[in-house]
C-alpha atoms as a PDB file:
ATOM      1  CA  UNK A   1     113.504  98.688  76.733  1.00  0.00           C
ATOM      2  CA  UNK A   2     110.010  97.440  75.481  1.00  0.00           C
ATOM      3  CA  UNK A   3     107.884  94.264  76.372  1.00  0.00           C
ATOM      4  CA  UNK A   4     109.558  91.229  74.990  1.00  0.00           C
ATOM      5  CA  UNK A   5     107.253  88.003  74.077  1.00  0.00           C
ATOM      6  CA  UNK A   6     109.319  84.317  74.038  1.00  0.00           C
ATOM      7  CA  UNK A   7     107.901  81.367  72.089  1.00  0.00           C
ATOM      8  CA  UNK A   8     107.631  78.022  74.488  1.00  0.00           C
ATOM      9  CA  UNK A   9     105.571  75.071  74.557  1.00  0.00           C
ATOM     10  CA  UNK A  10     102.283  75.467  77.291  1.00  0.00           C
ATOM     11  CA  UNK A  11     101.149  72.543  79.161  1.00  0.00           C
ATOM     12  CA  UNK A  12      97.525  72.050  79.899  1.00  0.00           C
ATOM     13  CA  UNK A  13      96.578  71.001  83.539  1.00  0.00           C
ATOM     14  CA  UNK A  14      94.925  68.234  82.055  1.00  0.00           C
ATOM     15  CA  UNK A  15      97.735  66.605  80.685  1.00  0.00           C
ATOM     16  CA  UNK A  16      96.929  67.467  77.298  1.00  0.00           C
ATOM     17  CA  UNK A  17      99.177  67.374  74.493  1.00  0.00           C
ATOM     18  CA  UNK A  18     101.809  70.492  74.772  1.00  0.00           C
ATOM     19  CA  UNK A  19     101.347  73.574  72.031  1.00  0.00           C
ATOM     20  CA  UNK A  20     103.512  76.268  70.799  1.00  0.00           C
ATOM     21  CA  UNK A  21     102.656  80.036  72.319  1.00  0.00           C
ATOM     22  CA  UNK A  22     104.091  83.064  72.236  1.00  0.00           C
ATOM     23  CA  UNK A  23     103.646  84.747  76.109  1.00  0.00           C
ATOM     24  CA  UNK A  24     104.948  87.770  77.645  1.00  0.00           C
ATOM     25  CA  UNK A  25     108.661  87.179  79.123  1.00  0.00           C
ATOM     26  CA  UNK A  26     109.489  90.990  80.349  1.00  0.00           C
ATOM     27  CA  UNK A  27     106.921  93.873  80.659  1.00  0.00           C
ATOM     28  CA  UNK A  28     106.838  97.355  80.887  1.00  0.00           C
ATOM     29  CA  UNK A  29     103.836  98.284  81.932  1.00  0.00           C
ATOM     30  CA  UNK A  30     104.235 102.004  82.010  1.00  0.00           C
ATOM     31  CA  UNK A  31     104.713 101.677  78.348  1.00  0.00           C
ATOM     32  CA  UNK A  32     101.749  99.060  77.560  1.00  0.00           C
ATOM     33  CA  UNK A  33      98.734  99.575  80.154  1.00  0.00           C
ATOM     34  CA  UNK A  34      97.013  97.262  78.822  1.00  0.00           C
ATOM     35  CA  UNK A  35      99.366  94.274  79.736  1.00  0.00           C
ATOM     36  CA  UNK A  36      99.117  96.193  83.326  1.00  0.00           C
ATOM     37  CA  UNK A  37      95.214  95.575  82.891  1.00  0.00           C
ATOM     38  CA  UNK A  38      95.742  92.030  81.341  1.00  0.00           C
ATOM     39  CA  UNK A  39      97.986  90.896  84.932  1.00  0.00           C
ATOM     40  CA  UNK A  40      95.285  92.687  86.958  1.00  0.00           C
ATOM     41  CA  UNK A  41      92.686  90.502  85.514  1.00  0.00           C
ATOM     42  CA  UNK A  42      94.336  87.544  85.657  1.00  0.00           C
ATOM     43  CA  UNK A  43      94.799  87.369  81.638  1.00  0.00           C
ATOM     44  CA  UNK A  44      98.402  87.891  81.150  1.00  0.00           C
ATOM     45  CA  UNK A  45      99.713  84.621  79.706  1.00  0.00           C
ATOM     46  CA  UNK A  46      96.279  82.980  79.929  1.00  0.00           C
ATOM     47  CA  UNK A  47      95.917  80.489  77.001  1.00  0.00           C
ATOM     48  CA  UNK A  48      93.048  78.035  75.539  1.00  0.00           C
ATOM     49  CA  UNK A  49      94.106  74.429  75.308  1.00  0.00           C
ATOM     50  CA  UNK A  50      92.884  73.588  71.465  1.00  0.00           C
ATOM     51  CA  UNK A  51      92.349  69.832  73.301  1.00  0.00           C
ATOM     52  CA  UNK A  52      89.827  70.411  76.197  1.00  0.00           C
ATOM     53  CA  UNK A  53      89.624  74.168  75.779  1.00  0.00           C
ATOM     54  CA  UNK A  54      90.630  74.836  79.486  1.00  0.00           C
ATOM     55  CA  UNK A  55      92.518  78.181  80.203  1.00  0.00           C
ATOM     56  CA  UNK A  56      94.993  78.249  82.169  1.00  0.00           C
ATOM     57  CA  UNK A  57      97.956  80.406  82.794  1.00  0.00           C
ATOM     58  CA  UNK A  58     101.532  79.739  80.975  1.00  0.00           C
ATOM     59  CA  UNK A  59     103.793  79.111  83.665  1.00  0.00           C
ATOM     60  CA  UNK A  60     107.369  80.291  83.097  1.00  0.00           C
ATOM     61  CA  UNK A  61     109.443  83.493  84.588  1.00  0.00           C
ATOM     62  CA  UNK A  62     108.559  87.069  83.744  1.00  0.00           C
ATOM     63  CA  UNK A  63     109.901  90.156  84.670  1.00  0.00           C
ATOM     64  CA  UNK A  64     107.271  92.693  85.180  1.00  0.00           C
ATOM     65  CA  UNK A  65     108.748  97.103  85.379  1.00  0.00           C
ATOM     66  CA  UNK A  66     106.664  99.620  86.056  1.00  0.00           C
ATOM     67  CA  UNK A  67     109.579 102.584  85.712  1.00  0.00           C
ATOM     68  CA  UNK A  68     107.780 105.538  87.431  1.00  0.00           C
ATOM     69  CA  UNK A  69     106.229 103.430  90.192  1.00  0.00           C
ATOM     70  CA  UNK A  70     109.811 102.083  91.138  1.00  0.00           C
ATOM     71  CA  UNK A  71     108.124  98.720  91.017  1.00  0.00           C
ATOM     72  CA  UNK A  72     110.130  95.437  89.434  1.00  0.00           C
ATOM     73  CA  UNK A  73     109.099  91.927  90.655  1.00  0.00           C
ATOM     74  CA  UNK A  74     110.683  89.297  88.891  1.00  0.00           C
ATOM     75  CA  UNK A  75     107.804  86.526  88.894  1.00  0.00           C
ATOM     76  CA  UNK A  76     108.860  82.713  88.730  1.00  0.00           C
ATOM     77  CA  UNK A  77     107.600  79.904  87.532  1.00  0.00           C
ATOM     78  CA  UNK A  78     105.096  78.152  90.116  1.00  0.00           C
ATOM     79  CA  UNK A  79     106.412  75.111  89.730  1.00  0.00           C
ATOM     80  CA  UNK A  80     110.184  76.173  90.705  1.00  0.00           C
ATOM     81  CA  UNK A  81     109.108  77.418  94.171  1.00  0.00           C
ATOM     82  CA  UNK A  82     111.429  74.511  95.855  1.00  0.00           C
ATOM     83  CA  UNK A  83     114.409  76.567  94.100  1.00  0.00           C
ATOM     84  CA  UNK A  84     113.773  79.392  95.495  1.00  0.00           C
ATOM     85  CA  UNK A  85     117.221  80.547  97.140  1.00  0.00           C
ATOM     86  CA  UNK A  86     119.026  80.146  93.915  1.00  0.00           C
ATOM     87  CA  UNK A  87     116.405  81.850  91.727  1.00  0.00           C
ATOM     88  CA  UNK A  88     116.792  84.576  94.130  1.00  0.00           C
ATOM     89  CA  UNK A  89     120.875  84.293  93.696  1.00  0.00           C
ATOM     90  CA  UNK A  90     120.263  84.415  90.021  1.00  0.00           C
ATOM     91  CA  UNK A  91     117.569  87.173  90.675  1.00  0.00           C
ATOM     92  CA  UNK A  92     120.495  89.398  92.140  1.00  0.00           C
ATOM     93  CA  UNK A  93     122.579  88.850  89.494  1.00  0.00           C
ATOM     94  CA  UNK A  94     119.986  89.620  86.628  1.00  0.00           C
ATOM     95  CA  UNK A  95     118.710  92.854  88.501  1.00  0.00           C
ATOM     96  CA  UNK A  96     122.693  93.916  88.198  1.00  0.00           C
ATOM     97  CA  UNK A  97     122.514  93.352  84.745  1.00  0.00           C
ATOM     98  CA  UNK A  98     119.480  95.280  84.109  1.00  0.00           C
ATOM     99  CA  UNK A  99     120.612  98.406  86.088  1.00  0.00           C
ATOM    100  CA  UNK A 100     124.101  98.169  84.174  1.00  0.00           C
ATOM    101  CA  UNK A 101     122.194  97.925  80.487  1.00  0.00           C
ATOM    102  CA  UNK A 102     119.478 100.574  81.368  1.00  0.00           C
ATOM    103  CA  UNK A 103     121.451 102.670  83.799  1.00  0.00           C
ATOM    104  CA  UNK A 104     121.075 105.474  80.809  1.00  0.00           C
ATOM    105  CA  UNK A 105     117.421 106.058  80.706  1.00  0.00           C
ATOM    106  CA  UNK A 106     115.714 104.346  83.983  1.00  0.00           C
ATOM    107  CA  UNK A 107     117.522 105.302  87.477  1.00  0.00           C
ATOM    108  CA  UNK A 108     116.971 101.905  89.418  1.00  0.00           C
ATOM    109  CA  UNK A 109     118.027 102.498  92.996  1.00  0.00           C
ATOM    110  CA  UNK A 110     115.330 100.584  94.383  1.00  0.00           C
ATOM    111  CA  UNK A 111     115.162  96.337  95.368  1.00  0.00           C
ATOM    112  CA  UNK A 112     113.607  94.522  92.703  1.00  0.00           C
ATOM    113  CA  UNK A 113     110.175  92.055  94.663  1.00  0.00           C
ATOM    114  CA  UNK A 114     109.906  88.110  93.447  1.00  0.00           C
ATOM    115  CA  UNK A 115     107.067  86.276  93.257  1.00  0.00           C
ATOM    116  CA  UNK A 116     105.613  82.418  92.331  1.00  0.00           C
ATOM    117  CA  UNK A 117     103.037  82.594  89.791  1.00  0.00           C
ATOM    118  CA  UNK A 118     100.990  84.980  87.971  1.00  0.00           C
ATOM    119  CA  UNK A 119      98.449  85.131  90.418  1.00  0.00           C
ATOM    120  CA  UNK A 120     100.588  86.003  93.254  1.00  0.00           C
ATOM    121  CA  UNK A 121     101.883  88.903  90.631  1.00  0.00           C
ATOM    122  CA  UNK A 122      98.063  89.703  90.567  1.00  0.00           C
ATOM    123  CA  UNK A 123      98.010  89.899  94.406  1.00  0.00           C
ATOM    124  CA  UNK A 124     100.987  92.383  94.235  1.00  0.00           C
ATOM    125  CA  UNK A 125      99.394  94.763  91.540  1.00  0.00           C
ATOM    126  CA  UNK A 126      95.928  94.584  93.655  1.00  0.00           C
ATOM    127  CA  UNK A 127      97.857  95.985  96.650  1.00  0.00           C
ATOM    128  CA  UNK A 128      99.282  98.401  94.311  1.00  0.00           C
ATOM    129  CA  UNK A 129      96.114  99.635  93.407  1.00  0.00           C
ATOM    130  CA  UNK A 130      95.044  99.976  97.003  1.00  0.00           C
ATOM    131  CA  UNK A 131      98.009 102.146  97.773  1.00  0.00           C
ATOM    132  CA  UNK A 132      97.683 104.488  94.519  1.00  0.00           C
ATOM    133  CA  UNK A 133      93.439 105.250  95.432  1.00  0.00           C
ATOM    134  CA  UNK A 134      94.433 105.760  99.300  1.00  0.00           C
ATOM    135  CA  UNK A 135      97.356 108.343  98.634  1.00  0.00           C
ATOM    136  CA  UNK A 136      94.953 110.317  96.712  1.00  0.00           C
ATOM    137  CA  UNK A 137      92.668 110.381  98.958  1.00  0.00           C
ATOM    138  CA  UNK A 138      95.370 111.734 101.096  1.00  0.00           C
ATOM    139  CA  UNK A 139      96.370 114.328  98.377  1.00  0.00           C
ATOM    140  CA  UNK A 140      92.556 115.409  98.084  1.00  0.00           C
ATOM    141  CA  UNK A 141      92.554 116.198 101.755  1.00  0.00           C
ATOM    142  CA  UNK A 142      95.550 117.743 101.861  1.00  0.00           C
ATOM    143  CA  UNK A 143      94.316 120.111  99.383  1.00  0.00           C
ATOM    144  CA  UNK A 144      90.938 120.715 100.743  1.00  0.00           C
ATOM    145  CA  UNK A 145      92.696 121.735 104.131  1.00  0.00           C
ATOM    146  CA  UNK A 146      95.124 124.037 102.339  1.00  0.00           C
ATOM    147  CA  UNK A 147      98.207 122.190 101.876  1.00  0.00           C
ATOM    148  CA  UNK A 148     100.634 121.809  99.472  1.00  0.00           C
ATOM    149  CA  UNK A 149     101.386 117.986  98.371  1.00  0.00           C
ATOM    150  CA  UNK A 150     104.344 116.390  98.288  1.00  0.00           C
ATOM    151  CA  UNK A 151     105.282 113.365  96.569  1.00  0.00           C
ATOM    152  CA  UNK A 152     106.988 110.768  98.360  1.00  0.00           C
ATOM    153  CA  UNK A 153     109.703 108.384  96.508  1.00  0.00           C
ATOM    154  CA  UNK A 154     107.528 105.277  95.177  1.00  0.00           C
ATOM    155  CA  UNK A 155     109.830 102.950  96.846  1.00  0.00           C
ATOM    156  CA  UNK A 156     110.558 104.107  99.717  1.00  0.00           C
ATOM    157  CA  UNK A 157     107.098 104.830 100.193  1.00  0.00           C
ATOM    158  CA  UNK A 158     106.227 101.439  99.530  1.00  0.00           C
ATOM    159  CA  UNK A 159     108.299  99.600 101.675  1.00  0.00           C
ATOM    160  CA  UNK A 160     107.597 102.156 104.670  1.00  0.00           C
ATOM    161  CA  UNK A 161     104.231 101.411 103.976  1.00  0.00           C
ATOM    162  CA  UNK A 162     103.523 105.286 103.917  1.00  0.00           C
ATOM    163  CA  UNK A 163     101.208 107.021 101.250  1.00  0.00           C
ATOM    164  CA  UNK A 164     102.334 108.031  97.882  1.00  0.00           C
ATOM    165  CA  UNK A 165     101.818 111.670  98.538  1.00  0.00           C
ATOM    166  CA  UNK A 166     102.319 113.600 102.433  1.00  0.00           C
ATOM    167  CA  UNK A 167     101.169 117.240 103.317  1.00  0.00           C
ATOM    168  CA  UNK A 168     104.302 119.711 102.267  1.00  0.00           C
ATOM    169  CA  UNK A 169     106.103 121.751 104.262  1.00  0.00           C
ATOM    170  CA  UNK A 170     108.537 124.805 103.859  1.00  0.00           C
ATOM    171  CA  UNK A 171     110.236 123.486 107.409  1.00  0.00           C
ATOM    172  CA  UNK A 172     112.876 121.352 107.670  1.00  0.00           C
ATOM    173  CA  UNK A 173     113.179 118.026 109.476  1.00  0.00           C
ATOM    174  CA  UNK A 174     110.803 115.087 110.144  1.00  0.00           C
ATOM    175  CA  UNK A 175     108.902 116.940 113.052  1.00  0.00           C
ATOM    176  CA  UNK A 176     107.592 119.386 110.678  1.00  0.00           C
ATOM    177  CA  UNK A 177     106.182 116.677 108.471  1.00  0.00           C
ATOM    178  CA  UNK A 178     104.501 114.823 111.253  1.00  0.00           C
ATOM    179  CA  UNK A 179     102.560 118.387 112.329  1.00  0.00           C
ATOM    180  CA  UNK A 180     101.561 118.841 108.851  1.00  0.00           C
ATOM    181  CA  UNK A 181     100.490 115.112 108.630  1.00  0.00           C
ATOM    182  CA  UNK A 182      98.323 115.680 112.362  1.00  0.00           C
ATOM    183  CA  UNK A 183      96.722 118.581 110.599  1.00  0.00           C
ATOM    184  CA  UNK A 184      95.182 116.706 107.804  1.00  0.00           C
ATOM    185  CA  UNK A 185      94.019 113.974 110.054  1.00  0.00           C
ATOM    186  CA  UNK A 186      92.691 116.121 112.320  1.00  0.00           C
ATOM    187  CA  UNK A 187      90.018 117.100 109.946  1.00  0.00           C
ATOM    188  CA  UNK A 188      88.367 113.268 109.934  1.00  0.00           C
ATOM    189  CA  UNK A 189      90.517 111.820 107.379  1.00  0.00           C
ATOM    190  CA  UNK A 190      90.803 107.785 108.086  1.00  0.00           C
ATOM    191  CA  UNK A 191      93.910 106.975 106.535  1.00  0.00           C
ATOM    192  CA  UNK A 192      96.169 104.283 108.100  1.00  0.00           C
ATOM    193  CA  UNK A 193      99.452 104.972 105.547  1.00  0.00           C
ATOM    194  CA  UNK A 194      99.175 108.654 106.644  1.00  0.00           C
ATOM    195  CA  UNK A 195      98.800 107.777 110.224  1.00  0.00           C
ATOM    196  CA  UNK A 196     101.549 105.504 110.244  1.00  0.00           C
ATOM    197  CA  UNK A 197     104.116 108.135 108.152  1.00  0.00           C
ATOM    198  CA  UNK A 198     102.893 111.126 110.943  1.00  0.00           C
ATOM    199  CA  UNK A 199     103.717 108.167 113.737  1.00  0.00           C
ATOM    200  CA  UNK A 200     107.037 107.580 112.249  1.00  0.00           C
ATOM    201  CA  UNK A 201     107.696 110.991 111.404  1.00  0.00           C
ATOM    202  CA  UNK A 202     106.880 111.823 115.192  1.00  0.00           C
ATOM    203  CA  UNK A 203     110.030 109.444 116.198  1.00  0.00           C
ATOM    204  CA  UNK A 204     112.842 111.257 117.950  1.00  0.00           C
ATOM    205  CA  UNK A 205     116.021 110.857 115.688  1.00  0.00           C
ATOM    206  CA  UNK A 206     113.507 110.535 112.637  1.00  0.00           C
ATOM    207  CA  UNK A 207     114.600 111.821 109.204  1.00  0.00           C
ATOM    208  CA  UNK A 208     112.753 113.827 107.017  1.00  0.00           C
ATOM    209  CA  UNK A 209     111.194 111.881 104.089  1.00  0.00           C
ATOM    210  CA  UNK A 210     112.949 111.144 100.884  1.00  0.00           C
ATOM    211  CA  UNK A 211     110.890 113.333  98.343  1.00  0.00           C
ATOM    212  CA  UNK A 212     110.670 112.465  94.617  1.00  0.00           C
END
């Protein structure tokens, strides 16, 4: 499934006369980057009223998918935030949809995230970016103290808020994991996601980490 634009009239902050536009309604941004880059910078939807010439951001629901981060956040409209429980409702019900209609080439077994607002979308992808530069950090040290790397499962990672990537082991079970975690931040590595997956890890009854 590929990005999808919808035609709708903007209207201007400035209670300028509405306009036709064409803006983003579903994105796949492991397929077009640079709408990833456009919502990082705040230009996704961003239009020029021809009136006063003030940007501003089209507000209307999107549905943003980035497939190999297990990511989906269905952003609404701003201005519907007082409907929030039934958007959500209708969220669940749309998500169902999706999985049944791409269920053949994208395994989503993950919880879609909603938002209000392109900007709070932007806050979401910021974070994102945070986690992806820490967890290689992590990888890099795992490596440079002779590790393998494993990869966790984006999702799970995510909302365990562990690192994309964890020292390897050949031994089974959770305890192993949380060893081979100690040993990489043993050697001065400051790195609060792996800290947190080698506390959690440590955890009696704790499973071993779902792997991608």
């Amino acid at each position: 499934m590929k990005s999808i634009k919808a035609e709708g009239q903007a209207r201007c902050p400035n209670h300028c006369e509405q306009f036709d536009v064409e803006y983003w309604s579903f994105v796949r941004a492991d397929q077009d980057p640079d709408l990833k880059t456009a919502a990082l910078g705040g230009e996704l939807n961003l239009f020029c009223c021809p009136e006063c010439k003030t940007f501003f951001h089209h507000d209307s629901n999107l549905i943003y998918l980035d497939a190999p981060a297990e990511l989906m956040v269905f952003v609404f409209a701003h201005a519907d935030k007082a409907k929030e429980d039934a958007l959500v409702a209708k969220m669940k019900e749309d998500y169902a949809l999706i999985k049944k209609t791409l269920s053949k080439t994208l395994q989503l077994d993950y919880e879609p995230a909603y938002v209000f607002g392109l900007e709070a979308l932007k806050s979401v992808l910021e974070h994102e970016e945070e986690l992806t530069f820490e967890s290689e950090v992590v990888a890099a040290a795992c490596a440079a103290a002779g590790l393998q790397v494993a990869r966790l499962k984006p999702a799970y990672a995510r909302k365990n808020h562990f690192p994309l990537y964890v020292p390897a082991t050949d031994k089974p079970g959770a305890n192993a994991y949380a060893l081979a975690a100690h040993k990489v931040l043993k050697t001065g590595l400051n790195s609060k996601l792996l800290q947190n997956f080698m506390d959690r890890m440590s955890e009696e009854g704790a499973s071993a980490p779902l792997l991608l």
